[in-house]
Protein backbone atom coordinates (compact mmCIF):
# COMPACT_ATOMS: atom_id res chain seq x y z
CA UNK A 1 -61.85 -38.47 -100.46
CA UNK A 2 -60.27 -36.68 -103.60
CA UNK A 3 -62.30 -36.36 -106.65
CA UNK A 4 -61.26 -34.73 -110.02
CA UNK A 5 -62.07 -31.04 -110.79
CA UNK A 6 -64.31 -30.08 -113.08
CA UNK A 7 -63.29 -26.63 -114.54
CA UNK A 8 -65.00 -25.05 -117.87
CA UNK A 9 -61.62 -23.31 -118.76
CA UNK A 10 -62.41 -20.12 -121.43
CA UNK A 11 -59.35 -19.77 -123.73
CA UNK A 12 -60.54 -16.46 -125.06
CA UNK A 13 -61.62 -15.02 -121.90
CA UNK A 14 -60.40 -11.98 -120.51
CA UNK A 15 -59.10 -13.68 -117.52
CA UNK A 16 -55.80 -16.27 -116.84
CA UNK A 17 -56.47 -19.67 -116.89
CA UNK A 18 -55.08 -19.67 -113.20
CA UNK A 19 -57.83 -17.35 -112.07
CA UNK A 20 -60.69 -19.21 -113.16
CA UNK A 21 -59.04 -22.62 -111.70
CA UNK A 22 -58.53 -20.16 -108.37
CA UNK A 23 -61.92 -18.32 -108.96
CA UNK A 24 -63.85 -21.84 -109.28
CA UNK A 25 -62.20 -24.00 -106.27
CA UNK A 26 -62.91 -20.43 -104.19
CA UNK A 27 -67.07 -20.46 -105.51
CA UNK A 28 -67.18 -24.25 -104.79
CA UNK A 29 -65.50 -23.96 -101.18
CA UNK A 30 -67.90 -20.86 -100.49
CA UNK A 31 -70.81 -22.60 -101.52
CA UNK A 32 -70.30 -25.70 -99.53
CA UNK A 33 -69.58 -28.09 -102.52
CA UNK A 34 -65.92 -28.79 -101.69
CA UNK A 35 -66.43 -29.77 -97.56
CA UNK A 36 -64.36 -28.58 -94.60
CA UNK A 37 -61.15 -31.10 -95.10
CA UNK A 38 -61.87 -32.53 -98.51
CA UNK A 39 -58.49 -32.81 -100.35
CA UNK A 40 -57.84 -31.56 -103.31
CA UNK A 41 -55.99 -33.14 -106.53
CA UNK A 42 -52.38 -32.70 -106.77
CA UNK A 43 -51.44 -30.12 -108.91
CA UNK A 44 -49.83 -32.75 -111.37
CA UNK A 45 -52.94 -34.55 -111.48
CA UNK A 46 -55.00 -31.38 -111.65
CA UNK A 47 -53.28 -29.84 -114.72
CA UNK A 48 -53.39 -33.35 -116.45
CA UNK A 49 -56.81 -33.49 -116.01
CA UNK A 50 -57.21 -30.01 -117.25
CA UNK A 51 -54.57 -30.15 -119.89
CA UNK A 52 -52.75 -27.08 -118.88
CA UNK A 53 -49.35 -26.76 -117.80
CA UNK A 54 -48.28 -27.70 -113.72
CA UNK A 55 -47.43 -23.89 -113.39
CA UNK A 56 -50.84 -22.57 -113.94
CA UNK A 57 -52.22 -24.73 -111.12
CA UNK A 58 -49.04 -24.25 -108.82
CA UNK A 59 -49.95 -20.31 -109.34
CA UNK A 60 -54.27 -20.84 -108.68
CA UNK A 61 -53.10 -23.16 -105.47
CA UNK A 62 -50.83 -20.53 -104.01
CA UNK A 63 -53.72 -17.84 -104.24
CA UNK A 64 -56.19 -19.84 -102.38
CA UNK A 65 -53.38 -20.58 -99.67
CA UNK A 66 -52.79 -17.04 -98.94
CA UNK A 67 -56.15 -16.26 -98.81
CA UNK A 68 -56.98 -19.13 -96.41
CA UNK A 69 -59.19 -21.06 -98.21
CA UNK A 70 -56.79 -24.12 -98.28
CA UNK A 71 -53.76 -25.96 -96.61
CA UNK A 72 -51.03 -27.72 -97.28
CA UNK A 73 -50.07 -30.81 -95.59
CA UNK A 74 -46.56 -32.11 -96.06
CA UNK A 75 -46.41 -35.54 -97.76
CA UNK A 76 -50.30 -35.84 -97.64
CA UNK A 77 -51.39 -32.70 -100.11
CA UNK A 78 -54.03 -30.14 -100.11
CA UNK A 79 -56.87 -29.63 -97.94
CA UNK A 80 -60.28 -27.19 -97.97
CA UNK A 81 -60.01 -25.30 -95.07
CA UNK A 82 -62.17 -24.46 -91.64
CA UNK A 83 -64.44 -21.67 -93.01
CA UNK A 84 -66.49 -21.20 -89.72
CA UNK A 85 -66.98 -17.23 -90.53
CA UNK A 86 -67.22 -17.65 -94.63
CA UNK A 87 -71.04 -17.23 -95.16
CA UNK A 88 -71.02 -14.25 -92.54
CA UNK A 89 -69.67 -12.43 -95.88
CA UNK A 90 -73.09 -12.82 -97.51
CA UNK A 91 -75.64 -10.06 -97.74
CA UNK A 92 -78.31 -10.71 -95.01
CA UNK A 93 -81.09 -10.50 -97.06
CA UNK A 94 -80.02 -12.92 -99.54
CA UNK A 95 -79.18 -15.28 -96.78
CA UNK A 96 -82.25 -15.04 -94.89
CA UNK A 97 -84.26 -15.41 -97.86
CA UNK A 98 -82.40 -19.13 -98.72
CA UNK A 99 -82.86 -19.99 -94.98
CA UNK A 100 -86.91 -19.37 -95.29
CA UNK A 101 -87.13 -21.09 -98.34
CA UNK A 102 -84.90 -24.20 -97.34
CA UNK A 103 -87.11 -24.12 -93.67
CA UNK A 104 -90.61 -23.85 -95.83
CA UNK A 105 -89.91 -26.99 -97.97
CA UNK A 106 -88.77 -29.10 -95.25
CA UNK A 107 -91.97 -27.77 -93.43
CA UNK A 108 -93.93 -29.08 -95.83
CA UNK A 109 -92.37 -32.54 -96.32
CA UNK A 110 -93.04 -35.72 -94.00
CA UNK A 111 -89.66 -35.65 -92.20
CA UNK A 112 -90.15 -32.55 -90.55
CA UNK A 113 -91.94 -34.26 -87.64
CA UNK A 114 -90.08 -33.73 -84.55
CA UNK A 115 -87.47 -30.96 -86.03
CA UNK A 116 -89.98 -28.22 -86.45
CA UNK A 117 -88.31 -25.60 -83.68
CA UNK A 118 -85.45 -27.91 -81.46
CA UNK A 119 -87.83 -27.93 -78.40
CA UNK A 120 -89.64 -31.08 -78.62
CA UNK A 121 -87.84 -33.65 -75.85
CA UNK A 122 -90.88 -36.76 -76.25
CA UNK A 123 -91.82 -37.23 -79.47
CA UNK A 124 -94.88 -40.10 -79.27
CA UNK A 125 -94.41 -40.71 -83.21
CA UNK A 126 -96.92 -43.43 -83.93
CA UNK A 127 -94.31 -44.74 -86.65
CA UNK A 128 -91.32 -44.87 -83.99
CA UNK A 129 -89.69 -47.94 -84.10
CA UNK A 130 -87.21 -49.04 -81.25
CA UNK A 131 -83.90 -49.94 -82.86
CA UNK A 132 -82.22 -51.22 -79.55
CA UNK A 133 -83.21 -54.59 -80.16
CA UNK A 134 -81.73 -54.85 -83.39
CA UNK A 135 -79.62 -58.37 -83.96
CA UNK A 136 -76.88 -55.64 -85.22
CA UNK A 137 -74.00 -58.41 -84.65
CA UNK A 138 -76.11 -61.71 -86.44
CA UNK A 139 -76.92 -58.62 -89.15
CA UNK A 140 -73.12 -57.99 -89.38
CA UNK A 141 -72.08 -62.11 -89.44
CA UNK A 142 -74.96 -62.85 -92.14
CA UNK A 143 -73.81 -60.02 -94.35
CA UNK A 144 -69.95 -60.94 -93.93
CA UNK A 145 -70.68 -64.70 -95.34
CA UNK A 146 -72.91 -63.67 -98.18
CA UNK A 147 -70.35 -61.82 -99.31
CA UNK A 148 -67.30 -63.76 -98.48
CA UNK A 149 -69.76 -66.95 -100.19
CA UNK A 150 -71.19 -64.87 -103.50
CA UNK A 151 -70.72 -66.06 -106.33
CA UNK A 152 -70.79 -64.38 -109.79
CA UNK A 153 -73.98 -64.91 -110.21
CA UNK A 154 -75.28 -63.34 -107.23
CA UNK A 155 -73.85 -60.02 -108.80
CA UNK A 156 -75.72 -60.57 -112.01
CA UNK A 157 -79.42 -59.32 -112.70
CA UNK A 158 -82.11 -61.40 -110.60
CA UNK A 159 -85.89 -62.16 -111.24
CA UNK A 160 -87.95 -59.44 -111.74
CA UNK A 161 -90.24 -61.12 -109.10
CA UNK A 162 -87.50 -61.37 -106.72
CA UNK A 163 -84.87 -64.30 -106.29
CA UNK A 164 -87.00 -67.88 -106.08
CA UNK A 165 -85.43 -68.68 -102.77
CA UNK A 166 -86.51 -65.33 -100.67
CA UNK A 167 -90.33 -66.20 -102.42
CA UNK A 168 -90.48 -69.50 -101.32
CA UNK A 169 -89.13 -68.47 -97.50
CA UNK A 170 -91.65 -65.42 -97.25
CA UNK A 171 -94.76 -67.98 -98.70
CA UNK A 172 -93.78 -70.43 -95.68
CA UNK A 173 -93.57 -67.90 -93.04
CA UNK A 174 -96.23 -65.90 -94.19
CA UNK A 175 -98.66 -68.82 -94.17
CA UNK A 176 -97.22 -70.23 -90.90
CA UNK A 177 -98.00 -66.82 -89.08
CA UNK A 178 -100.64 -65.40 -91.03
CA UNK A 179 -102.53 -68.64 -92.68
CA UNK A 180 -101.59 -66.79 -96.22
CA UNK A 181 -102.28 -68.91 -99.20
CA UNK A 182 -99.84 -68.69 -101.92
CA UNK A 183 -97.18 -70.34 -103.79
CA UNK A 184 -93.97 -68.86 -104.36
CA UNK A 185 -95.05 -67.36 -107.85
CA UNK A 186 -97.26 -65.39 -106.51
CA UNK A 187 -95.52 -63.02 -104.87
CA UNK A 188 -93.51 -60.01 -106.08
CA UNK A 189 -90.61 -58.48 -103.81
CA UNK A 190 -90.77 -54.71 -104.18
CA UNK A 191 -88.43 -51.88 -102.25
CA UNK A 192 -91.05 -50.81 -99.77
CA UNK A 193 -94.76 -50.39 -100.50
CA UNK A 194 -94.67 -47.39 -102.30
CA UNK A 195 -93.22 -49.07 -105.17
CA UNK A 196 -95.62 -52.15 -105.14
CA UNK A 197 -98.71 -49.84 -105.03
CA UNK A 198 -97.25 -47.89 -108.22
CA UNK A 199 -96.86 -51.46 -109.93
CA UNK A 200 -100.34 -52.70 -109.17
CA UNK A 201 -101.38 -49.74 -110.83
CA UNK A 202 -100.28 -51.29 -114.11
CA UNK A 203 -102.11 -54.09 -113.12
CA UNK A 204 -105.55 -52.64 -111.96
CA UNK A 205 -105.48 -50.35 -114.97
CA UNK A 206 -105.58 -46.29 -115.26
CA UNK A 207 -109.52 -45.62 -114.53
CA UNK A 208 -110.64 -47.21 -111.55
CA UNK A 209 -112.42 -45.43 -107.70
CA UNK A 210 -110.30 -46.91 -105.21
CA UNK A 211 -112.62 -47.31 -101.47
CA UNK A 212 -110.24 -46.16 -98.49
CA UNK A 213 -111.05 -46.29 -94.95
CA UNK A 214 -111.44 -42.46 -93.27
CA UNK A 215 -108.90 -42.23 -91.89
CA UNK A 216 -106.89 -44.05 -93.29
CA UNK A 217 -103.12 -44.44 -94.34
CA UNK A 218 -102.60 -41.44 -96.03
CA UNK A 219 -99.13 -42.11 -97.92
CA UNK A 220 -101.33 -44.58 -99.76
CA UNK A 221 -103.94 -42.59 -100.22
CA UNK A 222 -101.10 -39.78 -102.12
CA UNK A 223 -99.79 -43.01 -104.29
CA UNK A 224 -103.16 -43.74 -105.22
CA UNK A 225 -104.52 -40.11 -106.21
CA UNK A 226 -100.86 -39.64 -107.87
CA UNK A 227 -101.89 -42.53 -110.14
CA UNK A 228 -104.95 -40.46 -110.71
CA UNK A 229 -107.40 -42.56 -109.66
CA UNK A 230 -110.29 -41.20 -107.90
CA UNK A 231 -111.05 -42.30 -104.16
CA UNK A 232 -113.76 -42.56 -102.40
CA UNK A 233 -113.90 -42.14 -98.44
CA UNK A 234 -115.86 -44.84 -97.10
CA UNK A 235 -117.00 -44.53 -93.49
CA UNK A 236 -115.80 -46.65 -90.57
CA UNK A 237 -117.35 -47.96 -87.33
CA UNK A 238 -116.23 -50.39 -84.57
CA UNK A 239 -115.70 -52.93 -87.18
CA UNK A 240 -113.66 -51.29 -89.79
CA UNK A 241 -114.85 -50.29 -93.37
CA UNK A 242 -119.00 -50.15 -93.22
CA UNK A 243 -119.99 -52.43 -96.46
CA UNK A 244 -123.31 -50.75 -96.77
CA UNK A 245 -121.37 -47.49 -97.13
CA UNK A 246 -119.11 -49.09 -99.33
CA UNK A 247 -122.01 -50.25 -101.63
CA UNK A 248 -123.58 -46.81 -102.34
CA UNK A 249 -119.58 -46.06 -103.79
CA UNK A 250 -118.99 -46.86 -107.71
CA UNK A 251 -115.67 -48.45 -106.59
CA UNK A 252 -113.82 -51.64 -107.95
CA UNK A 253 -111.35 -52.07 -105.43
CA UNK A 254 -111.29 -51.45 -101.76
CA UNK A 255 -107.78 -50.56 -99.63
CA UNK A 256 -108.02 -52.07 -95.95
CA UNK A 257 -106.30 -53.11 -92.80
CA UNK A 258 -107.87 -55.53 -91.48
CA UNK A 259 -105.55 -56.44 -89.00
CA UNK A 260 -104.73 -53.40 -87.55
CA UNK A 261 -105.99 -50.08 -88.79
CA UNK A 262 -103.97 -47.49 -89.30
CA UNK A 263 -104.67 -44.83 -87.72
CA UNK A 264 -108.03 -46.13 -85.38
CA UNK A 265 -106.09 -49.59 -83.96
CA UNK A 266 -109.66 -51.18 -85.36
CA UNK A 267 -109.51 -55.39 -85.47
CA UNK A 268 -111.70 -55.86 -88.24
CA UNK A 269 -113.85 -59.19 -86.91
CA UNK A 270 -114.73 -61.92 -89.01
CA UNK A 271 -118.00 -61.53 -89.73
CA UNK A 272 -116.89 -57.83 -91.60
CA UNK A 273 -114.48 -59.63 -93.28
CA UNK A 274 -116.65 -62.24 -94.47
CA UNK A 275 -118.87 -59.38 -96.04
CA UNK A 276 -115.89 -57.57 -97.71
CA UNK A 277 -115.29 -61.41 -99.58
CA UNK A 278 -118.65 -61.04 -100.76
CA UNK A 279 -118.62 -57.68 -102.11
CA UNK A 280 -115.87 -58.21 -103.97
CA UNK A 281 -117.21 -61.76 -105.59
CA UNK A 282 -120.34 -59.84 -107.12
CA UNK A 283 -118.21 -58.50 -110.44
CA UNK A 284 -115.00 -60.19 -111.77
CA UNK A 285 -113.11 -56.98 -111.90
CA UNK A 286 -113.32 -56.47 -107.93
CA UNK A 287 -110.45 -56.71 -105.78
CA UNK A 288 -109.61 -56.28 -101.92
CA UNK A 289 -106.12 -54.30 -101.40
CA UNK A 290 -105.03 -56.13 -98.00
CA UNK A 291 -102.31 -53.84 -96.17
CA UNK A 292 -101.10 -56.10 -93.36
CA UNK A 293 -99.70 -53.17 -91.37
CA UNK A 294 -98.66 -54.18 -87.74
CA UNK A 295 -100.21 -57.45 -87.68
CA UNK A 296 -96.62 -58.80 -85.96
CA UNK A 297 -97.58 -56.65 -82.81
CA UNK A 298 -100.77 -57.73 -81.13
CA UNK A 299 -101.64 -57.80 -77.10
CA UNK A 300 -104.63 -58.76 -76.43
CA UNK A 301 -106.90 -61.93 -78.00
CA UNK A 302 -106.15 -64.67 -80.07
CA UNK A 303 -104.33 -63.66 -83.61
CA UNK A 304 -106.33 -63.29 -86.19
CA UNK A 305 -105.43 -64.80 -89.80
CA UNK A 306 -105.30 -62.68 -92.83
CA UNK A 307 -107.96 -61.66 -94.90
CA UNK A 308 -106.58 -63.38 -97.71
CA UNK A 309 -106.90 -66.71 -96.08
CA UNK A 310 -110.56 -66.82 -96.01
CA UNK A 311 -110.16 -66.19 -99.88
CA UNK A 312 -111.36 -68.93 -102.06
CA UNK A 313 -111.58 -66.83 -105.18
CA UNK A 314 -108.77 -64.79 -105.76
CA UNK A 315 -109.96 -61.76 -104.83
CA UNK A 316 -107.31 -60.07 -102.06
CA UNK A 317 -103.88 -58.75 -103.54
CA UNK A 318 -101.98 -59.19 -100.01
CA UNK A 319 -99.28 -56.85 -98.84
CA UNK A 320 -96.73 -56.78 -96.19
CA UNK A 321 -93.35 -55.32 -95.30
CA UNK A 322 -90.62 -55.82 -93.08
CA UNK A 323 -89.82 -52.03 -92.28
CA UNK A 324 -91.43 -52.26 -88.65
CA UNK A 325 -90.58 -55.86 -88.19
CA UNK A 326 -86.71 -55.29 -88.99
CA UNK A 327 -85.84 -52.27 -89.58
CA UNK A 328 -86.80 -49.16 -91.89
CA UNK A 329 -83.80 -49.06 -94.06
CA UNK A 330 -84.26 -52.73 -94.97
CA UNK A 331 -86.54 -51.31 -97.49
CA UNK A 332 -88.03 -54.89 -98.49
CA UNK A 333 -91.81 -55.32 -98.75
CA UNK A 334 -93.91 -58.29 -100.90
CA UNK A 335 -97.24 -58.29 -102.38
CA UNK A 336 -99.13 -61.96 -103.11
CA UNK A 337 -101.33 -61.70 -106.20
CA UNK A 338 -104.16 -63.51 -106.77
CA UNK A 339 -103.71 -65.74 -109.99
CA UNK A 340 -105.96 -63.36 -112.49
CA UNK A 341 -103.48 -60.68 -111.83
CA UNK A 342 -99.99 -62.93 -111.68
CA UNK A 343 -101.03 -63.45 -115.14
CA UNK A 344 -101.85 -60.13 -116.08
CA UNK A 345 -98.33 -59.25 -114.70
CA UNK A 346 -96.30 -61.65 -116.69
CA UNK A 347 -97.96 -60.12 -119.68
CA UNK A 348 -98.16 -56.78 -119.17
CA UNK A 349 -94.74 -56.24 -116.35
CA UNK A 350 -92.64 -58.83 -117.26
CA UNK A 351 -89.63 -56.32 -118.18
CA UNK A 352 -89.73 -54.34 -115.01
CA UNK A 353 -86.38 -55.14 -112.57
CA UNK A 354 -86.55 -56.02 -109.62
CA UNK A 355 -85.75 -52.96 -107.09
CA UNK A 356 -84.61 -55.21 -104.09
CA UNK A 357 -80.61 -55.71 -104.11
CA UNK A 358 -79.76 -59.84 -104.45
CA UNK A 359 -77.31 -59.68 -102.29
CA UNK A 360 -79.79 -57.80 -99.66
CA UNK A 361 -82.46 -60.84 -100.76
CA UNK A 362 -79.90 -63.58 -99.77
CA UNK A 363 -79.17 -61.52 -96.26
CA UNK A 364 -83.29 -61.48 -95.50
CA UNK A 365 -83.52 -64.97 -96.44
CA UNK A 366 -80.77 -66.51 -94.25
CA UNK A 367 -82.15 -64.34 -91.49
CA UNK A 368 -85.37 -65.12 -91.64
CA UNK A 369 -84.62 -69.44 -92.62
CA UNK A 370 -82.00 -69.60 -89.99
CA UNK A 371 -84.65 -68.79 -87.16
CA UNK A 372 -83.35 -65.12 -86.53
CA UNK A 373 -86.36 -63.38 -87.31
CA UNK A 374 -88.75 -65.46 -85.64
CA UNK A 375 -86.34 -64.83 -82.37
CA UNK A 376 -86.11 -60.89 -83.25
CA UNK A 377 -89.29 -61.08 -83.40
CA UNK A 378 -90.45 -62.52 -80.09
CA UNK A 379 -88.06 -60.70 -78.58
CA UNK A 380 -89.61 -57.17 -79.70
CA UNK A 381 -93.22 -58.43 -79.14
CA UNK A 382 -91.97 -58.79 -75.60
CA UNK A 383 -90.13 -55.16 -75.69
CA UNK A 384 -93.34 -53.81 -76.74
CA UNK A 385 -96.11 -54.98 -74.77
CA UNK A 386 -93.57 -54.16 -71.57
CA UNK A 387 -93.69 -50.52 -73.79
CA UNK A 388 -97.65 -50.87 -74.00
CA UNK A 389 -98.76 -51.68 -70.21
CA UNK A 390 -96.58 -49.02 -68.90
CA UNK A 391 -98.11 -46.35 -71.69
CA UNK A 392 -101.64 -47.91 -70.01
CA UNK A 393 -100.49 -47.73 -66.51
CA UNK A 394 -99.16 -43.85 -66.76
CA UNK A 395 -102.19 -42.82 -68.94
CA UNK A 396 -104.87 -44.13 -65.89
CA UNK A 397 -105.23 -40.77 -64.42
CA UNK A 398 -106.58 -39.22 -67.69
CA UNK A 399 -109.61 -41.63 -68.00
CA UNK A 400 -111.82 -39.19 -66.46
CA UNK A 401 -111.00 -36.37 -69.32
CA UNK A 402 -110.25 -39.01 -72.42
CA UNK A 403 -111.23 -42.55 -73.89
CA UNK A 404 -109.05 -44.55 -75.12
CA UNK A 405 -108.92 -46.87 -77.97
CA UNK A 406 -106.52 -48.45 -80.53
CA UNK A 407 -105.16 -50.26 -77.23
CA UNK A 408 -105.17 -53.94 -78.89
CA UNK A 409 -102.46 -54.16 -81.12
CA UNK A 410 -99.32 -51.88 -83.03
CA UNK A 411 -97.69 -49.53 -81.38
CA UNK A 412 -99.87 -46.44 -80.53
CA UNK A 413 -102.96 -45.26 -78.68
CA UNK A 414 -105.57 -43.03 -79.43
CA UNK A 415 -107.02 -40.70 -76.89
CA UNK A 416 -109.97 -38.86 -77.11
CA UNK A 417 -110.95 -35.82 -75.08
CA UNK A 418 -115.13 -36.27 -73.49
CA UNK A 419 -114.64 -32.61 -72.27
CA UNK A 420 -114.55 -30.95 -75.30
CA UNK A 421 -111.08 -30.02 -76.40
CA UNK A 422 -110.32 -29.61 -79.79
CA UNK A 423 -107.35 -31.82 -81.74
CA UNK A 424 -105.24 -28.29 -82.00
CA UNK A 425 -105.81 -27.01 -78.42
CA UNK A 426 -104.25 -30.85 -77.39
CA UNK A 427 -101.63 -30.55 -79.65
CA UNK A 428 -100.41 -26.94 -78.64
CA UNK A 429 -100.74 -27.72 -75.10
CA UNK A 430 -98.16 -30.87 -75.47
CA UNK A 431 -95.72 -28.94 -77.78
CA UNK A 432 -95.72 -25.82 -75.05
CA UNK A 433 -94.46 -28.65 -72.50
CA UNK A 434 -91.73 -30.11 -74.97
CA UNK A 435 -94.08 -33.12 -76.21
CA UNK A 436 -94.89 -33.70 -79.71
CA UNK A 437 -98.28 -35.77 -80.26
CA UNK A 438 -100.13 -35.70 -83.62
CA UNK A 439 -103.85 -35.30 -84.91
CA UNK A 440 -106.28 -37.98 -86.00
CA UNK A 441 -107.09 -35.16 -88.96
CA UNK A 442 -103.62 -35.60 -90.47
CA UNK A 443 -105.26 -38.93 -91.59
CA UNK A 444 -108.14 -37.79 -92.66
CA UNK A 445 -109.46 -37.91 -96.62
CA UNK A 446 -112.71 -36.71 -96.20
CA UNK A 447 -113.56 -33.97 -92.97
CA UNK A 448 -116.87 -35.88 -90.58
CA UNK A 449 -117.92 -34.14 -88.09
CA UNK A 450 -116.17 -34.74 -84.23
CA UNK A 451 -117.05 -32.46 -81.33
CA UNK A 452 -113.52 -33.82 -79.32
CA UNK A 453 -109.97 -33.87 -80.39
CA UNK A 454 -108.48 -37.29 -81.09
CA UNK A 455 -104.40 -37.80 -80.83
CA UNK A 456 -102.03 -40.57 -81.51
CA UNK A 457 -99.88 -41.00 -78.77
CA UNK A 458 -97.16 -43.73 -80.19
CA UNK A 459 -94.44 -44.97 -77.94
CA UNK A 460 -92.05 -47.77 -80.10
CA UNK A 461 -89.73 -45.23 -80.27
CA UNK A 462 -89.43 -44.19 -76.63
CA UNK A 463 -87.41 -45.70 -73.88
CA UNK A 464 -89.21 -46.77 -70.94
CA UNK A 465 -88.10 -43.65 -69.22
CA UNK A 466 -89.29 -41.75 -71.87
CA UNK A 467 -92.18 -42.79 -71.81
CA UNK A 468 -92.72 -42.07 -67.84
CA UNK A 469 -91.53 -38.63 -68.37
CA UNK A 470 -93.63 -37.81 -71.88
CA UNK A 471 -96.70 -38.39 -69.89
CA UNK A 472 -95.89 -36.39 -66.55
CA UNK A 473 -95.62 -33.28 -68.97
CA UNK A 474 -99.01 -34.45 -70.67
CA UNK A 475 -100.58 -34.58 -67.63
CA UNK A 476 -99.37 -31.05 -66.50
CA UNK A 477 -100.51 -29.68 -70.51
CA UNK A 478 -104.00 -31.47 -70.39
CA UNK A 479 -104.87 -32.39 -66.82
């Protein structure tokens, strides 16, 4: 790919235009902005761009091809060349010093799971995903007639909601698989949850206490406090969020997963759910955040419906995604709001854009009206729970030094040493046998007390194989 050059020529500076054309393409080839094979304007194009004469960059060009920074290729131009030994010409210390400081921000940052040091070989990420049983090919063919089909106006600015059609196929399928009540107006298409949660803060207003489960899902938790509300931690038991202990909170609104708790695995029953409706109906401005997360992937009982079908008064703003479902880089998630808010959000949001693509609306909505999700799905469900006995099968010989929970649904465990190992002994002991696994703590808002280490063991992103040989190693780190 050939770009145009940028150059800040100085008329009045002590040096020839052709140096600082041959100083600048050098700097930009040494620092890594100009790539290994890039090519370069022509010099015509170069000097018209730059308004000097053809010379001048004829002159610059032939000093960077003696000094082997670029080639010429006959009838095709010039090219940056291979500069395997370039930075080797940089001081150490300054380059050692850039490497620390690049390594200590991606440290800190949520990708560096899995890269740390190049010697994990089974990482049992809890958000794995398996992308082998993507539709790749129906993907492709969908794509390829939505765009051989678009018209203009499928290029032009959509709802801010979202385009009508998508709405009205996620309000069918959401209340055919998860009894959801809503109409198509209700819901708002967003690009991922992170950018719903930031709009419903414009909704909700700036000084609210939000009530989050501990744990709990702790990228919400960081949108949330970066809103600057305040949030309170509300215990847990073996039915989810503890009502009582939400009570004794001064909170309006309360974030849960009913479905599937992230991290615990925790079903909230019915009857908890039934209590959460009525702590919310006590004072007008009380609300129920419903996260749906992984209530497509469930193995054992009957399905449960969503919170926000039991709702009768407009109290649970409902929100899903399709980023485990799909695919990650889909990037589409929707949010159903109860009718007090939709019309707070016409008033008060009725300018903001939508952030989905149309033409990445239309591809969703033919996949998802033409049957191919509901196929996709069934056909991971079945990937998964083949995933999820053999995790339970290879993990038998550890029930005499853990408990296990979490096993119902989604697509991790939890394990729980009874003979006192802490969370970091567990997790050094995997990593010194080439096995990433990764602390209950990490989702942790508020510190309780816990005499034995808790890890998430996730396996959606593991072959079968894998799988087998990930827990051989545990069993030779903790057994």
């Amino acid at each position: 790919m050939m770009y145009d050059l940028t150059i800040e020529l100085q008329n009045h500076s002590d040096k020839c235009l052709y140096e600082q054309i041959y100083e600048h393409i050098r700097q930009e080839i040494r620092e890594g902005k100009l790539l290994c094979g890039e090519r370069l304007p022509s010099t015509r194009s170069l000097a018209d761009y730059l308004q000097v004469s053809r010379s001048t960059v004829d002159v610059a060009y032939g000093q960077l091809l003696s000094e082997g920074y670029i080639e010429s290729r006959p009838y095709k131009g010039y090219f940056v060349c291979r500069m395997e030994e370039l930075f080797r010409l940089e001081t150490e210390g300054s380059k050692k010093k850039d490497t620390q400081a690049c390594w200590d921000s991606v440290k800190q940052s949520d990708y560096a799971a899995g890269v740390e040091s190049g010697t994990v070989k089974y990482d049992f990420s809890p958000n794995g995903i398996d992308m082998s049983g993507f539709p790749f090919s129906v993907w492709k063919k969908i794509t390829k007639n939505v765009l051989s089909d678009a018209s203009t106006g499928l290029y032009l600015l959509g709802e801010p909601q979202g385009d009508y059609e998508l709405r009205l196929t996620i309000s069918r399928y959401l209340h055919a698989s998860r009894g959801v009540n809503c109409s198509p107006e209700q819901i708002i298409i967003g690009a991922g949850n992170d950018y719903l949660l930031l709009l419903l803060q414009k909704l909700l207003g700036p000084d609210i206490r939000i009530g989050m489960e501990n744990p709990t899902y702790k990228r919400a938790y960081r949108i949330f406090r970066s809103c600057g509300y305040e949030i309170a931690a509300v215990a847990m038991d073996e039915s989810g969020m503890q009502v009582k202990a939400l009570e004794q909170e001064n909170v309006t609104v309360a974030y849960v997963m009913p479905s599937h708790q992230h991290p615990t695995g925790v079903v909230m029953p019915i009857g908890r759910r039934t209590e959460l409706l009525a702590w919310a109906d006590q004072k007008k401005e009380r609300f129920l955040i419903e996260d749906d997360y992984d209530s497509e992937f469930r193995y054992r009982g009957k399905p449960i419906p969503s919170l926000q079908s039991s709702d009768s008064h407009g109290k649970v703003i409902y929100i899903g995604t399709f980023s485990k479902s799909i695919a990650p880089a889909i990037r589409i998630s929707y949010m159903v709001l109860p009718q007090i808010l939709m019309d707070r959000y016409h008033r008060q949001c009725y300018f903001y854009s939508s952030t989905v693509s149309r033409i990445d609306q239309r591809i969703l909505d033919e996949f998802i009206r033409d049957g191919y999700f509901e196929r996709h799905l069934n056909k991971m469900r079945k990937l998964y729970r083949a995933k999820h006995e053999l995790m339970l099968q290879c993990l038998e010989p550890f029930w005499e030094r853990f408990r296990l929970s979490g096993e119902n649904a989604g697509l991790h465990l939890l394990l729980t040493s009874t003979v006192g190992i802490t969370e970091e002994e567990l997790i050094k002991k995997a990593r010194e046998h080439q096995v990433k696994v990764y602390g209950l703590s990490d989702s942790l808002i508020k510190e309780f007390p816990q005499n034995d280490g808790t890890v998430l063991v996730g396996f959606g992103g593991l072959t079968q194989e894998q799988i087998r040989e990930g827990i051989e190693q545990l069993k030779k780190a903790w057994l």
